[in-house]
Protein backbone atom coordinates (compact mmCIF):
# COMPACT_ATOMS: atom_id res chain seq x y z
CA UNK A 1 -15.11 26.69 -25.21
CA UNK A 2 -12.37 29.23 -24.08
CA UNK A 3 -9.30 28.02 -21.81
CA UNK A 4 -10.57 29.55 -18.85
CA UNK A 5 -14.01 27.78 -19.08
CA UNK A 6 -12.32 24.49 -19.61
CA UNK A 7 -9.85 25.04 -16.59
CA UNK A 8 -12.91 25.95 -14.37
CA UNK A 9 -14.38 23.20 -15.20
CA UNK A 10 -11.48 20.84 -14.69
CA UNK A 11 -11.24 22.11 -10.96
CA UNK A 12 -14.90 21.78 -10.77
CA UNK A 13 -14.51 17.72 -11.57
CA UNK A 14 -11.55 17.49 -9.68
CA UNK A 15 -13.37 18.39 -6.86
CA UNK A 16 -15.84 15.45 -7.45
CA UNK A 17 -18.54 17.50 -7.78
CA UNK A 18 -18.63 16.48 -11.62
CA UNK A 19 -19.36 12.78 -10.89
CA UNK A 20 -22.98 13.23 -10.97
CA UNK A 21 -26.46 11.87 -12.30
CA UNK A 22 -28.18 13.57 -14.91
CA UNK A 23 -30.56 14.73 -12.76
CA UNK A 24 -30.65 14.84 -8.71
CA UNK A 25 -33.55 14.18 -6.22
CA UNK A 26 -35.17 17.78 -7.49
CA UNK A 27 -35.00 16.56 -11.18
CA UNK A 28 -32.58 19.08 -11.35
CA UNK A 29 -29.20 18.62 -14.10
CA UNK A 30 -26.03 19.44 -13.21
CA UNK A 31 -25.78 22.10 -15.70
CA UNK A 32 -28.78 24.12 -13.68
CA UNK A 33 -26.15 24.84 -10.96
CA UNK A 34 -23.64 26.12 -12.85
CA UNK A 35 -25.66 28.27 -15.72
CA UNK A 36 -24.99 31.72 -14.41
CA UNK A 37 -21.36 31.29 -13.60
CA UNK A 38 -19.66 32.86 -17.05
CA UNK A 39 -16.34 33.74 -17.69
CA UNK A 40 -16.23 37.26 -18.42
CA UNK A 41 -18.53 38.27 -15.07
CA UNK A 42 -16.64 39.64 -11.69
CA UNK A 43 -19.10 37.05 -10.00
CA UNK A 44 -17.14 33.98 -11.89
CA UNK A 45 -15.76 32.68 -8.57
CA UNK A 46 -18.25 33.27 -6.29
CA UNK A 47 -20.93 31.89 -8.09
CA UNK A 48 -18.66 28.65 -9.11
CA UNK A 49 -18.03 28.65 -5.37
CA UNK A 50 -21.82 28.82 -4.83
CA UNK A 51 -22.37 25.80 -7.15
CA UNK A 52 -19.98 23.63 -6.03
CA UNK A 53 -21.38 23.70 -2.41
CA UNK A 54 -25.39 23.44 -3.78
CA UNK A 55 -24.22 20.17 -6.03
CA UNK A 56 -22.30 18.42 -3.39
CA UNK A 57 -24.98 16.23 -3.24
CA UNK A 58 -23.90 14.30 -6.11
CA UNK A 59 -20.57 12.69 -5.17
CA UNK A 60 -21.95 9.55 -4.40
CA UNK A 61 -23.64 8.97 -7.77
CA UNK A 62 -22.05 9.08 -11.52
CA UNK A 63 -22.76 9.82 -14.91
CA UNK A 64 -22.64 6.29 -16.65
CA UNK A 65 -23.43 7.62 -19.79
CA UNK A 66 -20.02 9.89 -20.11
CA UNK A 67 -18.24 6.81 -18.43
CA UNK A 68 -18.20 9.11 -15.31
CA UNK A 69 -18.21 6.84 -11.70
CA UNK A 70 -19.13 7.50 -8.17
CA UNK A 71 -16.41 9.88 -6.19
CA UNK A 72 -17.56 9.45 -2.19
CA UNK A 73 -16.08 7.06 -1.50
CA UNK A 74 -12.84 7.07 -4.18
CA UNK A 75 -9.67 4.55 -4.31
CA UNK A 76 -6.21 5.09 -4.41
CA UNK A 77 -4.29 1.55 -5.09
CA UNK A 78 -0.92 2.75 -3.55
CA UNK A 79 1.05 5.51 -2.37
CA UNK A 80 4.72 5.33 -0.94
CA UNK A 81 6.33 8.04 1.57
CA UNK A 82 9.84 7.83 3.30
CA UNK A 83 10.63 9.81 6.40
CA UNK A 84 12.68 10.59 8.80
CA UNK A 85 12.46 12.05 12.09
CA UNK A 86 12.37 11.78 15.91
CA UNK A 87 8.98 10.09 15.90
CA UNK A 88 9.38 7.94 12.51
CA UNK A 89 11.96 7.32 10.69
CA UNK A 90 11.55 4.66 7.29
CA UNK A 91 9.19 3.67 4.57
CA UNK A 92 5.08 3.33 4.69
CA UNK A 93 3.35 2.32 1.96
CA UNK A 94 -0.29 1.94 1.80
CA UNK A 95 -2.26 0.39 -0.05
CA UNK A 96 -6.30 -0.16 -1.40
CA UNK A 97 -7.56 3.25 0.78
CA UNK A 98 -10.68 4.44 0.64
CA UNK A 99 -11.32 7.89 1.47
CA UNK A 100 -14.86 8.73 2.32
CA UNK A 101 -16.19 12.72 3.86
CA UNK A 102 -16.19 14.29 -0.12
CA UNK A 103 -20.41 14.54 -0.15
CA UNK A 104 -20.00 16.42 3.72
CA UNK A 105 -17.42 18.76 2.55
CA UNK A 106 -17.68 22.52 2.08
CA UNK A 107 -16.25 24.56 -0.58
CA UNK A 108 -14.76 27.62 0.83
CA UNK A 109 -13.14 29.57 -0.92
CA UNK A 110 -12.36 29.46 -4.83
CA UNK A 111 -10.03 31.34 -6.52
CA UNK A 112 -9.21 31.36 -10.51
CA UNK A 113 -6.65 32.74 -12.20
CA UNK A 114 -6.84 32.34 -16.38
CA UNK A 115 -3.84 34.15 -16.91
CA UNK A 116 -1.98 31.76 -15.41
CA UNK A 117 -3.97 28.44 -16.30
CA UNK A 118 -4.58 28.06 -12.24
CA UNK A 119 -7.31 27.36 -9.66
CA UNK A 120 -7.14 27.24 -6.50
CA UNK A 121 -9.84 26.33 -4.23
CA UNK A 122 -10.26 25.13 -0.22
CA UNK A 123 -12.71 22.65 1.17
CA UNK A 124 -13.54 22.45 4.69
CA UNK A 125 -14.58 18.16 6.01
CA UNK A 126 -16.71 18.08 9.28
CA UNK A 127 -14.69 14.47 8.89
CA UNK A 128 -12.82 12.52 6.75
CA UNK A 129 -12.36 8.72 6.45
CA UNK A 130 -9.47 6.59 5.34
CA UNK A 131 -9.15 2.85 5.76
CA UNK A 132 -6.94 0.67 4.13
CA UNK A 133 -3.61 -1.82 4.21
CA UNK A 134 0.20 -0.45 5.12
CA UNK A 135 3.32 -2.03 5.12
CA UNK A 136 6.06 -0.04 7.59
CA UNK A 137 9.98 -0.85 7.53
CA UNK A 138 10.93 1.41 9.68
CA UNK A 139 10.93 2.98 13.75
CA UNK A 140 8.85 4.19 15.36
CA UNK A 141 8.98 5.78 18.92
CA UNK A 142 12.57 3.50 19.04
CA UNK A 143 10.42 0.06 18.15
CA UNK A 144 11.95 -1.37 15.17
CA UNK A 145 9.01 -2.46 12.80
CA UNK A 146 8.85 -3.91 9.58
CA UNK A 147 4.93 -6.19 9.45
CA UNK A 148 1.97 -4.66 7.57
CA UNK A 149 -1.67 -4.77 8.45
CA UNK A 150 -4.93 -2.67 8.23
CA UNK A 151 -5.74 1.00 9.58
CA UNK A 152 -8.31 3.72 9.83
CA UNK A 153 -8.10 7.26 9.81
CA UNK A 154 -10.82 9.78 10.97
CA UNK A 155 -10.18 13.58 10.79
CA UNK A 156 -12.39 15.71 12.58
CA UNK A 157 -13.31 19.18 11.28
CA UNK A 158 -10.08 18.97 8.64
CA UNK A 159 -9.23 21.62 5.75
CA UNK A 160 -7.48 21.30 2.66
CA UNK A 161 -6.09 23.15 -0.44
CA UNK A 162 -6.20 22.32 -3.73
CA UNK A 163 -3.96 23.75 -6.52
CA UNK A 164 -4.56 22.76 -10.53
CA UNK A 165 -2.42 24.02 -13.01
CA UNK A 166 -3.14 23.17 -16.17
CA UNK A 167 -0.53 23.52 -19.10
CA UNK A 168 -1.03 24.57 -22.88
CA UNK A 169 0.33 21.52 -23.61
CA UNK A 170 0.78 17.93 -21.59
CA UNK A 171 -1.37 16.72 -18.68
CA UNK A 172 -2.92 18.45 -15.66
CA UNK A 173 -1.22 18.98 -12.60
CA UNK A 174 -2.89 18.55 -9.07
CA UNK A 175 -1.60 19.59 -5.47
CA UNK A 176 -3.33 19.12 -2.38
CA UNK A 177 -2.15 20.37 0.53
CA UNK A 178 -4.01 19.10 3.88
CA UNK A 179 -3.76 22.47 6.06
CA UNK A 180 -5.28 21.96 9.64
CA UNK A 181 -7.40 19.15 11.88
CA UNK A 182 -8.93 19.65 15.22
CA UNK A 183 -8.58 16.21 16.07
CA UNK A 184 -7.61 12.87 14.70
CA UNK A 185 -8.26 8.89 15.60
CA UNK A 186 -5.93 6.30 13.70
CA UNK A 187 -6.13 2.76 14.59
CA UNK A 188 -4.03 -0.07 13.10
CA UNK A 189 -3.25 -3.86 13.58
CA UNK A 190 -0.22 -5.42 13.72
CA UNK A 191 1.42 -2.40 15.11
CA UNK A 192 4.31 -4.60 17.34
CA UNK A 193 3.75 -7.78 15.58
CA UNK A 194 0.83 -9.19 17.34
CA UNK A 195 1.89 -8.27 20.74
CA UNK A 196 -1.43 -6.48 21.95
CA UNK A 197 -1.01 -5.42 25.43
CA UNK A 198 2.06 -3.04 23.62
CA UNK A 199 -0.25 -2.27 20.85
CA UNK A 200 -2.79 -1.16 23.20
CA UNK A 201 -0.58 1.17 24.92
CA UNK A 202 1.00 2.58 21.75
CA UNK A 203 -2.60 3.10 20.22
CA UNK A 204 -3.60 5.20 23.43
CA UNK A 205 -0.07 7.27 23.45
CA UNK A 206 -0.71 7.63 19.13
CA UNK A 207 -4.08 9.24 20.09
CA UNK A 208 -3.45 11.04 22.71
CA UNK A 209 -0.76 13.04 21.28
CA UNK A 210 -2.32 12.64 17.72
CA UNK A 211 -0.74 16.44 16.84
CA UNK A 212 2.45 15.47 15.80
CA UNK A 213 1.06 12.01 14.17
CA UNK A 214 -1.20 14.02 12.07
CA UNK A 215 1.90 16.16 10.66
CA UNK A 216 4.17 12.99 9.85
CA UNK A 217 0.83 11.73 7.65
CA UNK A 218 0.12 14.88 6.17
CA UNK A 219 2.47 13.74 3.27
CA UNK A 220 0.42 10.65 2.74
CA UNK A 221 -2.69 12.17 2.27
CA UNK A 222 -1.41 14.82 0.13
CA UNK A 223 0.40 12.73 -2.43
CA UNK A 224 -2.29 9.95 -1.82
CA UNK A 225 -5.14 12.51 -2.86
CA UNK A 226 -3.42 14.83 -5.70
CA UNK A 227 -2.52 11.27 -7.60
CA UNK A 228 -5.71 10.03 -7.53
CA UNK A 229 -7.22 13.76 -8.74
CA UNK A 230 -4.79 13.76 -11.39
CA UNK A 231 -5.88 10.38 -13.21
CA UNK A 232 -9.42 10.72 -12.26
CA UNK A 233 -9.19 14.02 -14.63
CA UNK A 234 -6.65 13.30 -17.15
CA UNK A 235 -8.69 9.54 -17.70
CA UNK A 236 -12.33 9.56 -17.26
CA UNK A 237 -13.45 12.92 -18.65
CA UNK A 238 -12.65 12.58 -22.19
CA UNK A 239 -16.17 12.58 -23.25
CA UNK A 240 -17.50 15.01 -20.40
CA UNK A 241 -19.93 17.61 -22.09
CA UNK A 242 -18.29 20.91 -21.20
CA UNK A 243 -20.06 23.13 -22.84
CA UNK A 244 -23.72 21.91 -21.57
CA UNK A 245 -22.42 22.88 -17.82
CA UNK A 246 -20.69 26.12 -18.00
CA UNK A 247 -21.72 29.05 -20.76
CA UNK A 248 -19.37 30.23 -22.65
């Protein structure tokens, strides 16, 4: 398999789209998407870009017998930003998040370059899910607070980029970069320590000016998601058949 296959396919799994049954509700294999899309063609992108969208499907099933699990939803067990700034300033960490939207999303636009081992590709979530426990030590909007608890996240009509480089030697490296949102809802306890008339109020204000909000978590969900793309690749796709998928 040449280097250009196997980095197309490694952006093709990283995208989730490789955690898939053998065959999906049209008795159709995985490979069948993907068997036009060679290499050597001017049509290598687009038609990648074409499969990825047409296989979606399968995120929320897995191939068992290459040790392959479900993607939608996926886990991430922790991920730790520090910022500062008029809004927030201090340390969130959070922890055991589940991010669900992956089998809804949209592939749109996919770009490879084999020259310089890189892919780059952006997908387009009518909504995105994440729920899970923080811990804040910190300030926010001059409250002191330093308690944990559990949150939700929904993103409304959200984009990302993804960027996979993969060296001739060494691991794979993965950067997402979350890009835009039309809207945003984030609800957590515990906000002012069990005080819930406060809570209330700094729930609506969080919401209602959710702009600014959705810029100090961009950071989060970038780290949060190209950590979780980078082991899911560089662990669980040892045995992944290549060659079956994509022609040479």
């Amino acid at each position: 398999m040449s280097p250009g296959t196997t980095l197309v396919l490694q952006a093709w799994m990283l995208a989730g789209l490789a955690r898939s049954a053998t065959l999906d509700q049209d008795g159709r294999g995985i490979e069948s998407y993907f068997r036009d899309c060679r290499t050597n063609s001017s049509d290598f992108d687009p038609c990648v870009q074409r499969g990825l969208n047409m296989a979606r499907r399968f995120f929320k099933t897995g191939l068992p017998e290459y040790g392959v699990l479900p993607f939608d939803p996926f886990l991430a067990e922790q991920v730790v930003l520090r910022r500062g700034g008029p809004a927030v300033r201090g340390r969130l960490t959070l922890r055991e998040v589940q991010e669900r939207g992956w089998t809804q999303s949209v592939v749109t636009s996919f770009k490879s370059d084999l020259a310089t081992r890189t892919i780059k590709y952006s997908q387009w979530f009518p909504e995105k899910f994440l729920e899970g426990r923080y811990e804040v030590d910190g300030k926010v909007l001059r409250y002191p607070m330093s308690n944990k608890g559990f949150f939700n996240l929904t993103l409304y009509n959200y984009t990302q980029t993804t960027t996979i480089r993969r060296p001739e030697e060494g691991p794979m490296s993965v950067k997402v970069t979350a890009l835009r949102s039309a809207d945003m809802k984030i609800h957590a306890s515990n906000l002012l320590r069990g005080r819930p008339v406060m809570e209330g109020i700094l729930d609506q204000i969080i919401n209602f000016s959710w702009q600014p909000w959705f810029e100090v978590l961009k950071p989060a969900i970038d780290e949060m998601v190209s950590s979780a793309f980078t082991d899911i690749f560089n662990k669980d796709f040892a045995e992944f058949p290549f060659q079956a998928v994509f022609p040479a």
